[in-house]
Protein backbone atom coordinates (compact mmCIF):
# COMPACT_ATOMS: atom_id res chain seq x y z
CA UNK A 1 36.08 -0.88 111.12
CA UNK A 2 37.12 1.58 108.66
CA UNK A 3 36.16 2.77 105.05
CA UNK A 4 37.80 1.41 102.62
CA UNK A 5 37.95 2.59 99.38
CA UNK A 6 37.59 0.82 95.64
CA UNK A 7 41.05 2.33 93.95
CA UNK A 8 40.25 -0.04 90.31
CA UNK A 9 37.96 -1.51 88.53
CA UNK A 10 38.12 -3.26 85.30
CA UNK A 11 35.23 -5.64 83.13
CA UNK A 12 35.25 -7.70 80.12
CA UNK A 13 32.79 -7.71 77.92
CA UNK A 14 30.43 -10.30 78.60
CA UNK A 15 28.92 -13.34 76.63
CA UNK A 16 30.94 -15.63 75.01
CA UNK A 17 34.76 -15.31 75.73
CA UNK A 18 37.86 -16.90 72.87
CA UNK A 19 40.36 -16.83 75.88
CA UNK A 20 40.60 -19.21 79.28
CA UNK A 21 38.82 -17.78 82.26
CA UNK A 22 42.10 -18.15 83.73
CA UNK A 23 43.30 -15.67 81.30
CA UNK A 24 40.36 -13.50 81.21
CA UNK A 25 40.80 -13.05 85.39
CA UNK A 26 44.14 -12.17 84.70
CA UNK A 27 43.49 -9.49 82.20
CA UNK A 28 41.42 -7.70 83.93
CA UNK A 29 43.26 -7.85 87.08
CA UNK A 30 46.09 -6.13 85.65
CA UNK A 31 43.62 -3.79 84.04
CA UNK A 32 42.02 -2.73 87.56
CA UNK A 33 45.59 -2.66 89.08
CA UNK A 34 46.68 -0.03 86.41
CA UNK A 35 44.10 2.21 86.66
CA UNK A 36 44.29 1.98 90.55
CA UNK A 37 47.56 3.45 90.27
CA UNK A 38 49.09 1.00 92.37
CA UNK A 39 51.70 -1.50 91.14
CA UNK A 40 50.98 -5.69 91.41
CA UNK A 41 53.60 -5.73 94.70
CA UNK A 42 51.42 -3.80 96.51
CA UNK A 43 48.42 -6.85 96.53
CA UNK A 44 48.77 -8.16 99.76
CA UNK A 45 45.94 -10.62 98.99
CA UNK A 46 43.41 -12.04 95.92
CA UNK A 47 40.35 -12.84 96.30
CA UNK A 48 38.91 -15.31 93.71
CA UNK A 49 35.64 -15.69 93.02
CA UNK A 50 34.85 -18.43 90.87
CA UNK A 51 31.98 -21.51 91.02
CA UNK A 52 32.62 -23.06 88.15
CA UNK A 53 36.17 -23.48 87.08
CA UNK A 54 35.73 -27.27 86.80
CA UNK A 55 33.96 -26.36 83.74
CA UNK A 56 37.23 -25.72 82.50
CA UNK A 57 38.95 -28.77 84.80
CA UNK A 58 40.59 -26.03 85.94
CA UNK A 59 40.11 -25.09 89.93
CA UNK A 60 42.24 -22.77 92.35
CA UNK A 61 42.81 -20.28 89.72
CA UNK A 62 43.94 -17.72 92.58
CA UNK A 63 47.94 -18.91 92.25
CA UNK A 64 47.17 -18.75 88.13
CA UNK A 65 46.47 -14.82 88.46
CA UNK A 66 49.27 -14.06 90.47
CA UNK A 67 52.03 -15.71 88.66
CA UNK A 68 50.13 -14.22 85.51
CA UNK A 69 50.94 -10.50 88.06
CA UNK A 70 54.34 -11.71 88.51
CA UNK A 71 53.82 -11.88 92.41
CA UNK A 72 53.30 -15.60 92.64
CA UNK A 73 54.23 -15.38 96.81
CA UNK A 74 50.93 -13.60 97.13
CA UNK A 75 48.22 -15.86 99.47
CA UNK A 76 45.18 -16.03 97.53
CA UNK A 77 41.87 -17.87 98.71
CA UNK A 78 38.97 -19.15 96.07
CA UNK A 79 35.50 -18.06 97.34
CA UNK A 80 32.51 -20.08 96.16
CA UNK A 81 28.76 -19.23 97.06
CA UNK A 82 27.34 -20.21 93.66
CA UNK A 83 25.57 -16.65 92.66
CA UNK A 84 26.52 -14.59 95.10
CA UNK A 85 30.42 -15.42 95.23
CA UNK A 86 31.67 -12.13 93.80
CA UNK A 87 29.77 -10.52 96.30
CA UNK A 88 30.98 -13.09 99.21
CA UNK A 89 34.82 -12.31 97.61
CA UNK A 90 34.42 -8.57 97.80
CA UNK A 91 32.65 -8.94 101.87
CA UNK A 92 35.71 -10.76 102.60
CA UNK A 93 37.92 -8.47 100.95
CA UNK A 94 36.29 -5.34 102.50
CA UNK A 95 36.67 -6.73 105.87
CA UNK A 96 40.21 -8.29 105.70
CA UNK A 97 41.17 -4.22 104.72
CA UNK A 98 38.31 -2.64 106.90
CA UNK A 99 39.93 -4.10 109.91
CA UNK A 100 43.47 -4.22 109.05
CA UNK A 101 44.75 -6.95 108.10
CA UNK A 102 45.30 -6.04 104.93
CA UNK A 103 46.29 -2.80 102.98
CA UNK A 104 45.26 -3.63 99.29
CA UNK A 105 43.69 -6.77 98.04
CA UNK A 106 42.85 -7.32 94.12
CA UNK A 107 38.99 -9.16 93.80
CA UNK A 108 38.67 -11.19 90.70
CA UNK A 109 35.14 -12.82 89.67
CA UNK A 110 35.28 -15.25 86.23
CA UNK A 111 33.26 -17.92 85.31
CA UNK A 112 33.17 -19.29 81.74
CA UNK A 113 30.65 -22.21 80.80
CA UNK A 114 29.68 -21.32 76.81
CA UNK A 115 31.63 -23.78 75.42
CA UNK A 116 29.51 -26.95 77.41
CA UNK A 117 26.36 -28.07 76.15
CA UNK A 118 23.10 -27.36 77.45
CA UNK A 119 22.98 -30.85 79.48
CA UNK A 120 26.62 -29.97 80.97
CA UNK A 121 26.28 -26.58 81.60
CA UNK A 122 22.93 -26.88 83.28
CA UNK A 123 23.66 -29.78 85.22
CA UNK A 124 27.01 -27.69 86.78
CA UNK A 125 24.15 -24.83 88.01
CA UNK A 126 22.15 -27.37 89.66
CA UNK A 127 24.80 -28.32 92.11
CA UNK A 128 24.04 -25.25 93.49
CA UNK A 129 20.30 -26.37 94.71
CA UNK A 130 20.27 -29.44 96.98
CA UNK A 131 21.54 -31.97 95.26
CA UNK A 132 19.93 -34.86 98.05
CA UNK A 133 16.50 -33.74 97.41
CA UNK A 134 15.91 -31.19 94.33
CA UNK A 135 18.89 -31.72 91.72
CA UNK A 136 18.35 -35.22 92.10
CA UNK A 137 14.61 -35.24 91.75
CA UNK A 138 15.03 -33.26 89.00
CA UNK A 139 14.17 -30.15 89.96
CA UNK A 140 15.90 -26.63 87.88
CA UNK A 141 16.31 -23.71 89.00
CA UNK A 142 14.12 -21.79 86.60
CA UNK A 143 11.39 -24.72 88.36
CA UNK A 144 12.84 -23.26 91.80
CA UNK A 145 12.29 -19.89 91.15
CA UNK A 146 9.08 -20.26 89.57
CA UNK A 147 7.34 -21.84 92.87
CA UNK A 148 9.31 -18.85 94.26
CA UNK A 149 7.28 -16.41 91.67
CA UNK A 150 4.10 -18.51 91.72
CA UNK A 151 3.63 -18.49 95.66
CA UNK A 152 4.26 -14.47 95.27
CA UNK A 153 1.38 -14.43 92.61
CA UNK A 154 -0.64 -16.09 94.75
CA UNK A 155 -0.41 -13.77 97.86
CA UNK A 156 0.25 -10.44 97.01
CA UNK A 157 -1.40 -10.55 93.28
CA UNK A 158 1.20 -10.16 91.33
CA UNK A 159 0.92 -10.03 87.38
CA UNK A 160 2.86 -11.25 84.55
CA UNK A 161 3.25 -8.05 83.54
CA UNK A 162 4.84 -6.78 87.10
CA UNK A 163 7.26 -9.85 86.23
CA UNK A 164 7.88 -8.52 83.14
CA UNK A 165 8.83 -5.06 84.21
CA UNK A 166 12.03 -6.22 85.61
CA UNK A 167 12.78 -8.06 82.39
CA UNK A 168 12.13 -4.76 80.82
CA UNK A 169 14.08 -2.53 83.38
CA UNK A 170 16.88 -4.95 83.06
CA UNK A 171 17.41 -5.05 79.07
CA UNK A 172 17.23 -1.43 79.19
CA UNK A 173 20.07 -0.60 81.84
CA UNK A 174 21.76 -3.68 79.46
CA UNK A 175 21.61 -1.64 76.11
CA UNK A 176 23.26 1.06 77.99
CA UNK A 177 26.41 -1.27 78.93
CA UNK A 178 29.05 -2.08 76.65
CA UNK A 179 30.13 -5.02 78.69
CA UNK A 180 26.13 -6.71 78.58
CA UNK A 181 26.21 -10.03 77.26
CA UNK A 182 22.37 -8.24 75.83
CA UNK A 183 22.30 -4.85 74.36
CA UNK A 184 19.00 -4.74 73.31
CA UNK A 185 15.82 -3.18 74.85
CA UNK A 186 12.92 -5.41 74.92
CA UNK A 187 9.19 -4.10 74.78
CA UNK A 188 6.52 -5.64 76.88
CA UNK A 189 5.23 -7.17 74.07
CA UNK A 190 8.06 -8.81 72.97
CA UNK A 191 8.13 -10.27 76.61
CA UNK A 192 4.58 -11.48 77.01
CA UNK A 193 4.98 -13.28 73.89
CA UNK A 194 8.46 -14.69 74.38
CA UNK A 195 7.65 -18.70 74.71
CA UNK A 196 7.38 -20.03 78.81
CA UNK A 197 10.34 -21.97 80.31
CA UNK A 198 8.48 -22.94 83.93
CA UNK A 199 5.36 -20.98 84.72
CA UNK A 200 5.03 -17.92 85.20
CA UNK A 201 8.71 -17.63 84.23
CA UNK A 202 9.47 -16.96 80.73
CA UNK A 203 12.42 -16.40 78.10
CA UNK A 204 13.15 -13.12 79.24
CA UNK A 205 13.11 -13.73 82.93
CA UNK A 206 15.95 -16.54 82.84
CA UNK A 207 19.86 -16.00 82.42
CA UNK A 208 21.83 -16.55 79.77
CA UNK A 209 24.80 -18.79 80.32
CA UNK A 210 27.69 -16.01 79.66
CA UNK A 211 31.37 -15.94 80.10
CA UNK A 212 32.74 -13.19 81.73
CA UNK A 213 35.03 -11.47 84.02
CA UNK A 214 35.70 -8.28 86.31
CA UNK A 215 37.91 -7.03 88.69
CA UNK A 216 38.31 -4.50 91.70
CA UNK A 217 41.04 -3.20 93.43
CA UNK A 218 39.84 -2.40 97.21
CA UNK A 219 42.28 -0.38 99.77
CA UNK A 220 42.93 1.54 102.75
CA UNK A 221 43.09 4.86 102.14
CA UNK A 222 45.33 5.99 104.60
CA UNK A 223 47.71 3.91 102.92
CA UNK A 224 47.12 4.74 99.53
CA UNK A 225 45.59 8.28 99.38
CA UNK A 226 48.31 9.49 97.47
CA UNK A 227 49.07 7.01 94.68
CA UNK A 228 45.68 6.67 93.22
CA UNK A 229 45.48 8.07 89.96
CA UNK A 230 41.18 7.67 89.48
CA UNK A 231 38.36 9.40 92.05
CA UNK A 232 37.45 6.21 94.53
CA UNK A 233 34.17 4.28 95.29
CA UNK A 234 34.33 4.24 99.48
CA UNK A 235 33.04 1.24 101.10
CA UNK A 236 31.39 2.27 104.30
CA UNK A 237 29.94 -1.15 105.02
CA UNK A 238 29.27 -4.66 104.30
CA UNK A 239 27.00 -7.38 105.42
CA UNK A 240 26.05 -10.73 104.55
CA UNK A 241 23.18 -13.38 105.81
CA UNK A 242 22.35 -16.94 105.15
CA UNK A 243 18.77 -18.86 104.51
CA UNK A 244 17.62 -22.01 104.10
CA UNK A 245 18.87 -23.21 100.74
CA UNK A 246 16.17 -26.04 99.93
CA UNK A 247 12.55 -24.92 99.30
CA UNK A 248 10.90 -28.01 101.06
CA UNK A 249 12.50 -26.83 104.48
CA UNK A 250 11.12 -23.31 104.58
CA UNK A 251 8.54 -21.95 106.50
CA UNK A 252 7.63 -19.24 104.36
CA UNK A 253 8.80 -19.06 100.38
């Protein structure tokens, strides 16, 4: 395969959005595409990522973008793997241009849930655990991921406040982004007294539900060397791997 380069890239800001997530993908795909220096007719694919558009009862939002472009003939393909989907729609780009079957494609993640209540908006995450035996049951996924956390605590030691570093860490790089939903740094004290959600987990180590979108234009250099008007991220690889989703039918946590 070979390197492909990111020619664009263009982000909202994060948190809660006034427009559609249809619109908001649209914005900043044109946004990624302009700085790129490449025009919309030279997409020869769009990726979509995007898990929860029924929020919105609005799914297959890949045609929407493109007619929003003006190049509505454009094939475009939804990807959905619930937190990792942008990632999963920029693997698929990479490797649709990596190996040639494609000389530009335009990646687009948006999701936009603020407007739901907590009941709806939570209840559209959990179809992302296994609905058959967790979901159902009622488990959460801040419950999930604190048997995740608690079994970790239990065998290599860990502390709350090792937990709490990454809360830290995090809300630092955030106050440092003008697209962060959060631009606040948090202390460790603030942390360790911020009320628990599902032991060990607390306020600070669970997301936000935030509206947002972002955009990347990914080519083939030898294509486009000359028409790009910003200094390119290369590609040089991608990979992706699968695990068991439910908790109950792992060996190990």
């Amino acid at each position: 395969m070979e390197e492909v380069w990111v020619a664009g890239a263009a982000m909202n800001r994060f948190g809660k959005m006034a427009v559609s997530g249809r619109e908001a993908a649209s914005q900043v795909s044109l946004e990624a595409i302009e700085r790129s220096g490449l025009r919309p007719k030279d997409i020869g694919y769009t990726f979509v990522s995007n898990a929860f558009g029924v929020a919105e009862r609005q799914a297959h939002v890949g045609p929407l973008v493109n007619s929003a472009l003006g190049i509505p003939e454009v094939p475009s393909v939804t990807v959905e793997s619930a937190c990792s989907s942008s990632s999963a729609a920029l693997h698929e780009a990479f490797v649709h241009v990596a190996g040639g079957f494609l000389d530009a494609a335009l990646v687009v993640g948006v999701e936009k849930l603020s407007h739901l209540d907590t009941l709806a908006a939570t209840s559209y995450f959990a179809m992302g655990a296994d609905y058959a035996f967790e979901s159902r049951n009622g488990a959460t996924f801040p419950g999930l991921y604190a048997t995740l956390a608690t079994a970790h605590m239990h065998r290599y030691g860990t502390r709350a406040e090792e937990l709490g570093a990454v809360a830290v860490k995090n809300h630092l790089n955030a106050s440092h982004n003008p697209h962060a939903h959060f631009q606040k740094p948090i202390s460790m004290e603030t942390y360790l007294s911020s009320p628990p959600v599902s032991w060990p987990l607390r306020l600070y180590d669970c997301c936000p539900f935030s509206d947002g979108a972002a955009a990347v234009v990914v080519v083939n250099p030898k294509r486009f060397r000359s028409d790009l008007t910003e200094v390119p991220a290369a590609i040089r690889a991608s990979a992706r791997a699968g695990s068991i989703a439910a908790l109950q039918d792992r060996n190990d946590l």
